[in-house]
N, C-alpha and C. Protein backbone atom coordinates (compact mmCIF):
# COMPACT_ATOMS: atom_id res chain seq x y z
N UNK A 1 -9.34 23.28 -42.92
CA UNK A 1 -8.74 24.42 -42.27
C UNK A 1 -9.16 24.50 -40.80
N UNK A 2 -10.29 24.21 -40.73
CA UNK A 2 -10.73 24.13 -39.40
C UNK A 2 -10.14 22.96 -38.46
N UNK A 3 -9.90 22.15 -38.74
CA UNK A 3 -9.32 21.26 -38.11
C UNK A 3 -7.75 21.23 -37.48
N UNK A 4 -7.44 22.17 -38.58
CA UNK A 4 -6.10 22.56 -38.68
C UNK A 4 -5.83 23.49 -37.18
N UNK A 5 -6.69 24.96 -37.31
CA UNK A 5 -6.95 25.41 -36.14
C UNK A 5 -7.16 25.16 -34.78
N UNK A 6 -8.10 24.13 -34.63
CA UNK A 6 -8.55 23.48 -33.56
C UNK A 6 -7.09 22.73 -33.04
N UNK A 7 -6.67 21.94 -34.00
CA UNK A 7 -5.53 21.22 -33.32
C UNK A 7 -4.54 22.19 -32.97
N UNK A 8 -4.10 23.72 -33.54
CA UNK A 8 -3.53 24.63 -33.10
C UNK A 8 -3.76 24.88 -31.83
N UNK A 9 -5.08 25.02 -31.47
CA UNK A 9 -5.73 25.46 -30.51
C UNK A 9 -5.34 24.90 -28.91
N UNK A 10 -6.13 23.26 -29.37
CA UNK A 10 -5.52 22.17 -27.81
C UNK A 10 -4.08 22.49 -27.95
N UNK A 11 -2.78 22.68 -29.01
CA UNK A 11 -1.68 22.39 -28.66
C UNK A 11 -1.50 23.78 -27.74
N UNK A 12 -1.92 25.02 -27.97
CA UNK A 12 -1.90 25.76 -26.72
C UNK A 12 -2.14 25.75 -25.86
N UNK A 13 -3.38 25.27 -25.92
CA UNK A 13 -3.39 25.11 -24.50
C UNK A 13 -2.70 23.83 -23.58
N UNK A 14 -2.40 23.02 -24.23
CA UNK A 14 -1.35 21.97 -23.26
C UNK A 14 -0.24 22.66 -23.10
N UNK A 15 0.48 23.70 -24.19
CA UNK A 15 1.57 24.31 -23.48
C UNK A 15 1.40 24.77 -22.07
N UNK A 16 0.23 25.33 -21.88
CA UNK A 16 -0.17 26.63 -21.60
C UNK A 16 0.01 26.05 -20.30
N UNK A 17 -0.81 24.78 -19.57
CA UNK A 17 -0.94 23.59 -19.17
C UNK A 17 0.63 23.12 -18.38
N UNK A 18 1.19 22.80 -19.32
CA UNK A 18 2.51 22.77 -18.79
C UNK A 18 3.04 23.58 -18.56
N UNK A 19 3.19 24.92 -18.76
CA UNK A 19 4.14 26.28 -18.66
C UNK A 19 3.95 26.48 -17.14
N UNK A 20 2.20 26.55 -16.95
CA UNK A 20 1.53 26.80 -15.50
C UNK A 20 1.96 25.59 -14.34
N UNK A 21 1.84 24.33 -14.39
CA UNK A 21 2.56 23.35 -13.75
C UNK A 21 3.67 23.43 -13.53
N UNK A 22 4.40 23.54 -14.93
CA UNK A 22 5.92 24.05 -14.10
C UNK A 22 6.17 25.05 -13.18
N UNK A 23 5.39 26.26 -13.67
CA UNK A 23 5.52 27.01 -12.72
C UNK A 23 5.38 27.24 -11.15
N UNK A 24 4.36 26.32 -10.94
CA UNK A 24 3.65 25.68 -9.60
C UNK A 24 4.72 24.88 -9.13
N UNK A 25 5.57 24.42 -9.54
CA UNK A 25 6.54 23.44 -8.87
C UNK A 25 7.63 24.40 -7.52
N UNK A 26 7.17 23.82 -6.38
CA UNK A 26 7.60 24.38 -5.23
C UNK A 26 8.19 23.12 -4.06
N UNK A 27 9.37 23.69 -3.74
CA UNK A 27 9.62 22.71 -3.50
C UNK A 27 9.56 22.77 -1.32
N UNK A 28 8.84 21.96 -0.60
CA UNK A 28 8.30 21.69 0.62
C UNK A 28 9.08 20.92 1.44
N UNK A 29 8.82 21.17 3.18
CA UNK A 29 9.54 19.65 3.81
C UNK A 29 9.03 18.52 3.36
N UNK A 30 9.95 17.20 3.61
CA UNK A 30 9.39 16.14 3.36
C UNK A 30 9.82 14.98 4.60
N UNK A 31 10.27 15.88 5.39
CA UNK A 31 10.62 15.08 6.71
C UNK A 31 12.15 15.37 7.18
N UNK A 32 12.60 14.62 7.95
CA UNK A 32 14.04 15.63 8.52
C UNK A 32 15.12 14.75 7.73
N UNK A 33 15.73 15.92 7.15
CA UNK A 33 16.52 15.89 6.06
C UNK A 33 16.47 15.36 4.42
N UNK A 34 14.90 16.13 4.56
CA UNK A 34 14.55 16.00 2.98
C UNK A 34 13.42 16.97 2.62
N UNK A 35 13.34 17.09 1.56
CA UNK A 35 12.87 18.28 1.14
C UNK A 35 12.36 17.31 -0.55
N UNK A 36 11.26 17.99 -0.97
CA UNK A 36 10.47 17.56 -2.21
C UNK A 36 9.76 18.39 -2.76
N UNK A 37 10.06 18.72 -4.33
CA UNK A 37 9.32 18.82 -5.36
C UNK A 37 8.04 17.99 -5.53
N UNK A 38 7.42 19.08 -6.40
CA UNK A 38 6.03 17.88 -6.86
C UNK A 38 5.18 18.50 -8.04
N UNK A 39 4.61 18.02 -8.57
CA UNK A 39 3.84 18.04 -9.64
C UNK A 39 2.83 17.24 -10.04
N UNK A 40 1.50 17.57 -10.85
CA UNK A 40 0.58 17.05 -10.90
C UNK A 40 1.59 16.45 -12.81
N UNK A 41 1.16 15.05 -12.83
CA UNK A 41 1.64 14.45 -13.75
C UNK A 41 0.15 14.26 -15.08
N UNK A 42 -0.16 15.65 -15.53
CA UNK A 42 -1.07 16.00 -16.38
C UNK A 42 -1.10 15.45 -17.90
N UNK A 43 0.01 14.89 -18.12
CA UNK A 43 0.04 13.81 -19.80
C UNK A 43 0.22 12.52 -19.46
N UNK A 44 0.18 12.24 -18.34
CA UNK A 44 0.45 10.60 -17.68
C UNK A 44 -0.46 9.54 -18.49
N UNK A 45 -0.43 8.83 -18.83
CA UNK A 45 -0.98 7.59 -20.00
C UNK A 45 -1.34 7.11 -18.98
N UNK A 46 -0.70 6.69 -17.42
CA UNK A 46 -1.17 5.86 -16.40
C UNK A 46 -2.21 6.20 -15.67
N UNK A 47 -3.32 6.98 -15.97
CA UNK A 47 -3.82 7.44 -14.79
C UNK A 47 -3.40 8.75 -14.39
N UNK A 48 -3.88 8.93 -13.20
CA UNK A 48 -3.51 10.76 -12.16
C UNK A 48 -2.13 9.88 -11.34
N UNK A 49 -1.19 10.94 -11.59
CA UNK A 49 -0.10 10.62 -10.59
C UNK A 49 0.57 12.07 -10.20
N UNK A 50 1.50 12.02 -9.26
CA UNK A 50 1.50 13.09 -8.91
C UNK A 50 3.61 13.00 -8.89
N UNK A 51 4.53 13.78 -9.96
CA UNK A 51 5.79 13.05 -9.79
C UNK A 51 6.70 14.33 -9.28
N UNK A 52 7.72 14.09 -8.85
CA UNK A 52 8.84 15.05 -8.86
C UNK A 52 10.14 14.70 -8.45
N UNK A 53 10.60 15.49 -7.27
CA UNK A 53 12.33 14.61 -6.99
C UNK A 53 11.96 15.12 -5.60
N UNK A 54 12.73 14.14 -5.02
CA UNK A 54 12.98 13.69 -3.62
C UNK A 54 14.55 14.53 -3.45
N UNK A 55 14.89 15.65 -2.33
CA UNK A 55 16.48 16.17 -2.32
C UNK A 55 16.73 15.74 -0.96
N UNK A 56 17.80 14.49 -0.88
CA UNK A 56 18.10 14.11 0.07
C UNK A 56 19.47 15.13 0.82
N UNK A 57 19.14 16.05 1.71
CA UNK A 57 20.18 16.92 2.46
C UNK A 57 21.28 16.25 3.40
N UNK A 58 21.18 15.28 3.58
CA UNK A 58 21.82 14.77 4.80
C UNK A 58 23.17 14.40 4.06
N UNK A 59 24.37 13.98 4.61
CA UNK A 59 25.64 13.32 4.27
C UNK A 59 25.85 12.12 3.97
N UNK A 60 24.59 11.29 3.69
CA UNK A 60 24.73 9.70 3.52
C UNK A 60 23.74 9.55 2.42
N UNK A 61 24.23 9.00 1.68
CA UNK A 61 22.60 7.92 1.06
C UNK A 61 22.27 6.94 1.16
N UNK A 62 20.71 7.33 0.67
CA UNK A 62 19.83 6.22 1.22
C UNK A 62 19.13 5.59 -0.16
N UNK A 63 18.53 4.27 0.66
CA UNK A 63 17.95 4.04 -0.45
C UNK A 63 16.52 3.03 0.02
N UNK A 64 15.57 2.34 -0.82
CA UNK A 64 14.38 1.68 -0.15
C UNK A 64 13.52 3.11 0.11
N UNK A 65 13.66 3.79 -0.20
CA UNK A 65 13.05 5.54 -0.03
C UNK A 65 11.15 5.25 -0.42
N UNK A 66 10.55 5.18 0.34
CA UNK A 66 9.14 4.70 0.73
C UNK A 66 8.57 5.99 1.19
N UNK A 67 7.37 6.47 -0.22
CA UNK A 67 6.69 8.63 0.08
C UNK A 67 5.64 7.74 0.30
N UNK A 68 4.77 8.78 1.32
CA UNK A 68 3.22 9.34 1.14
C UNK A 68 3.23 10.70 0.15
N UNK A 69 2.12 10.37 -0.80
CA UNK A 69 1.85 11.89 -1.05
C UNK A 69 0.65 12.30 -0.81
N UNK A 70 -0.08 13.35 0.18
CA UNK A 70 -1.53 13.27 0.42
C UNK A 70 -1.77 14.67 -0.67
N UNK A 71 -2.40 14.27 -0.88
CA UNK A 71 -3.48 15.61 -1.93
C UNK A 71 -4.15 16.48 -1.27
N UNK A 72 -4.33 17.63 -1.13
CA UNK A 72 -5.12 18.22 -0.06
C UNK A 72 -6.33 19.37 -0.96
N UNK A 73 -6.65 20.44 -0.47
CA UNK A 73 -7.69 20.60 -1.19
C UNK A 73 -7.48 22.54 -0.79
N UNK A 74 -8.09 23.33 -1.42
CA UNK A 74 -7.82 24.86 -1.11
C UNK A 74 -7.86 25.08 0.35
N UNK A 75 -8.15 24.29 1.66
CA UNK A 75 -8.13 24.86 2.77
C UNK A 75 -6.71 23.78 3.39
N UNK A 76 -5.74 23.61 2.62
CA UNK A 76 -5.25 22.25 3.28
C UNK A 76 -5.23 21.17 3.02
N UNK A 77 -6.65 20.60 3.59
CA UNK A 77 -6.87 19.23 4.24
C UNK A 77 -6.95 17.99 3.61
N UNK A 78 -6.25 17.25 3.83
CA UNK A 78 -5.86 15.91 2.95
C UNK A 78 -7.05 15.05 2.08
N UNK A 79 -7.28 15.00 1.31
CA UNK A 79 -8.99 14.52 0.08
C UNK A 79 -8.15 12.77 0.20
N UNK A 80 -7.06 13.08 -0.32
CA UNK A 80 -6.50 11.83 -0.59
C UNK A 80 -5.24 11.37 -0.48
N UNK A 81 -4.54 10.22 -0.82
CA UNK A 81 -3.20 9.96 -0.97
C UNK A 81 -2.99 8.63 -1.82
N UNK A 82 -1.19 8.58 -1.71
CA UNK A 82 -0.69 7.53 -2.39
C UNK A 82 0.62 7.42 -1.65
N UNK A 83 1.05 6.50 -2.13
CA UNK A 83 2.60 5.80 -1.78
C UNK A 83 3.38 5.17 -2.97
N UNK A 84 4.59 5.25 -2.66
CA UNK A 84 5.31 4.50 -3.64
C UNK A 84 6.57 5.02 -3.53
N UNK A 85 7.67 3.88 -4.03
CA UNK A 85 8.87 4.10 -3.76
C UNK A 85 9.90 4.87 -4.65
N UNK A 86 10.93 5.65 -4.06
CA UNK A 86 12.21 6.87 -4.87
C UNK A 86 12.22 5.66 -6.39
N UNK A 87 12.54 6.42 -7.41
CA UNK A 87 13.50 5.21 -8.17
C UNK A 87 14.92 5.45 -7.75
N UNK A 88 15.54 3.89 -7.15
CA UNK A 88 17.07 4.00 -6.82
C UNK A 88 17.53 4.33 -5.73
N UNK A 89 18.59 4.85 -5.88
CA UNK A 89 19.39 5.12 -4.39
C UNK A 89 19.25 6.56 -5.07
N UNK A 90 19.03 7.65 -3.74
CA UNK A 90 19.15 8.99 -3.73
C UNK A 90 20.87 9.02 -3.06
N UNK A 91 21.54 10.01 -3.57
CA UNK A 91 22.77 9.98 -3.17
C UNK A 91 22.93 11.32 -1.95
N UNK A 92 23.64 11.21 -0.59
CA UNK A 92 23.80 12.26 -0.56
C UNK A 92 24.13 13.59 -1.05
N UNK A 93 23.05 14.59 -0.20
CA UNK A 93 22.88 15.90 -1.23
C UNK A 93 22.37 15.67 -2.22
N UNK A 94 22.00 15.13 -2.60
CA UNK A 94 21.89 14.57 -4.38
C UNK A 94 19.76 14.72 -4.25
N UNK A 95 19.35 13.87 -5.42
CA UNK A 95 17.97 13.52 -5.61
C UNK A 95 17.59 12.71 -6.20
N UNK A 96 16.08 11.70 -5.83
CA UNK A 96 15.65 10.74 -6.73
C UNK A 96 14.56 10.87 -6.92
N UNK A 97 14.20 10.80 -8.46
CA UNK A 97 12.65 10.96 -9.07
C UNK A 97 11.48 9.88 -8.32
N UNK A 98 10.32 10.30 -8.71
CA UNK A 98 9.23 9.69 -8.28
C UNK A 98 8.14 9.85 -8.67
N UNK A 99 7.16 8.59 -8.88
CA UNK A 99 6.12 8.73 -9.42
C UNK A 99 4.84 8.40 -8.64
N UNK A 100 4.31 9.17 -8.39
CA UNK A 100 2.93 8.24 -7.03
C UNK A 100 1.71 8.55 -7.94
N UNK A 101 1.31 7.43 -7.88
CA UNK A 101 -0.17 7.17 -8.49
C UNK A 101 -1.53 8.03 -7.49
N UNK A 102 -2.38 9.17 -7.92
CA UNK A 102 -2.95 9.20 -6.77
C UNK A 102 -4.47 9.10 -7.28
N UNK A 103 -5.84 8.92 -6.48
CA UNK A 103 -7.16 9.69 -6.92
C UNK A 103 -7.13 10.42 -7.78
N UNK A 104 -7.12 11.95 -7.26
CA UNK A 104 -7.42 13.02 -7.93
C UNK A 104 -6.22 13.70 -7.48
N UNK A 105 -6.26 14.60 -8.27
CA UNK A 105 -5.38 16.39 -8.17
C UNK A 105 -6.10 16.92 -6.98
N UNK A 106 -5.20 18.18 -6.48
CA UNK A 106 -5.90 18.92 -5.64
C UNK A 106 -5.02 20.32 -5.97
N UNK A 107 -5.21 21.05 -4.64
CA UNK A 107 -4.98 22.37 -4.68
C UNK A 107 -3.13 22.35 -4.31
N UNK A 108 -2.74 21.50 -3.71
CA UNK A 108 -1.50 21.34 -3.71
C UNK A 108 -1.24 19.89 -2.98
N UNK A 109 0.03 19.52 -2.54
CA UNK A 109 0.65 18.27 -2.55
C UNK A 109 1.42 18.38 -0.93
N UNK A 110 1.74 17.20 -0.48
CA UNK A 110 2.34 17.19 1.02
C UNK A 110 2.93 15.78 0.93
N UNK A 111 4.14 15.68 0.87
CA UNK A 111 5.04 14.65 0.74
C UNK A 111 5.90 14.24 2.23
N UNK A 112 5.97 13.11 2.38
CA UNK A 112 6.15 12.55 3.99
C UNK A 112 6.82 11.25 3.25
N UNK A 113 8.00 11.12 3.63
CA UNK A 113 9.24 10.12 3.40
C UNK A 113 8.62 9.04 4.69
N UNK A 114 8.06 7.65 4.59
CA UNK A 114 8.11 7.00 5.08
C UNK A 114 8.81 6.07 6.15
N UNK A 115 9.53 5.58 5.08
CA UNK A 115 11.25 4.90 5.44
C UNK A 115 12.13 5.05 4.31
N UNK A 116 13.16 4.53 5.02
CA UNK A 116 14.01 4.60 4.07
C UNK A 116 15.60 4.08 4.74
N UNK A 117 16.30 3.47 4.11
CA UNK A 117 17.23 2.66 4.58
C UNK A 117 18.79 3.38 4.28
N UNK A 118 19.30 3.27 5.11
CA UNK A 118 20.71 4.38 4.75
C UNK A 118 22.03 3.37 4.20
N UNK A 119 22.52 3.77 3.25
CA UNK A 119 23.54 3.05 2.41
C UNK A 119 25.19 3.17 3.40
N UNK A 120 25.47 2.40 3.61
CA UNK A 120 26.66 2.37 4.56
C UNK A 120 27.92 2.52 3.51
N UNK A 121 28.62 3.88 4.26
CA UNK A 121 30.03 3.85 3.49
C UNK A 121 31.40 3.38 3.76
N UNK A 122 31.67 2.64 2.31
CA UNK A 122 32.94 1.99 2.42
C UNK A 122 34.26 3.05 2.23
């Protein structure tokens, strides 16, 4: 019976876990003409990563989409970072997921679009 409980128990609190993460999801600049979600990726099997979507605003898409994500800490200031690329072509207006491997978590997230290559229309 006790065991029974206990496993009741962690499964609350991972809701609880996720309910609060989602809720934290805010979405920031990410350079001119993009804007990003983010999230601490808290059931990740891989390690700490940090994932969300990339919203490309502009009238074209792009693709080769190359983030920083720096980690920063309750006053700001950057502890750490990562890189890694959109999956796919982000479509204009549209969005593409992402997964960046980082250190640690922090107090919030700061996403900076590297490069990124613009898809020419036929």
């Amino acid at each position: 019976m006790r065991s029974v409980l206990r496993a009741a128990a962690a499964l609350l609190i991972v809701i609880g876990l996720l309910s609060a993460s989602a809720g934290a999801q805010e979405t920031t600049p990410a350079g001119p003409g993009f804007r990003a979600e983010t999230e601490p990726d808290l059931l990740g099997r891989r390690g700490r990563a940090i994932v969300g979507w990339l919203y490309n605003d502009a009238n074209s898409a792009v693709t080769n989409v190359r983030l920083r994500v720096e980690v920063l800490d309750g006053a700001g200031q950057a502890v750490a970072s990562g890189e890694a690329y959109v999956y796919g072509n982000v479509p204009a207006q549209g969005r593409g997921y992402f997964f960046v491997p980082v250190p640690r978590y922090g107090a919030s997230y700061r996403v900076t679009v590297i490069r990124f290559d613009q898809l020419e229309m036929r």
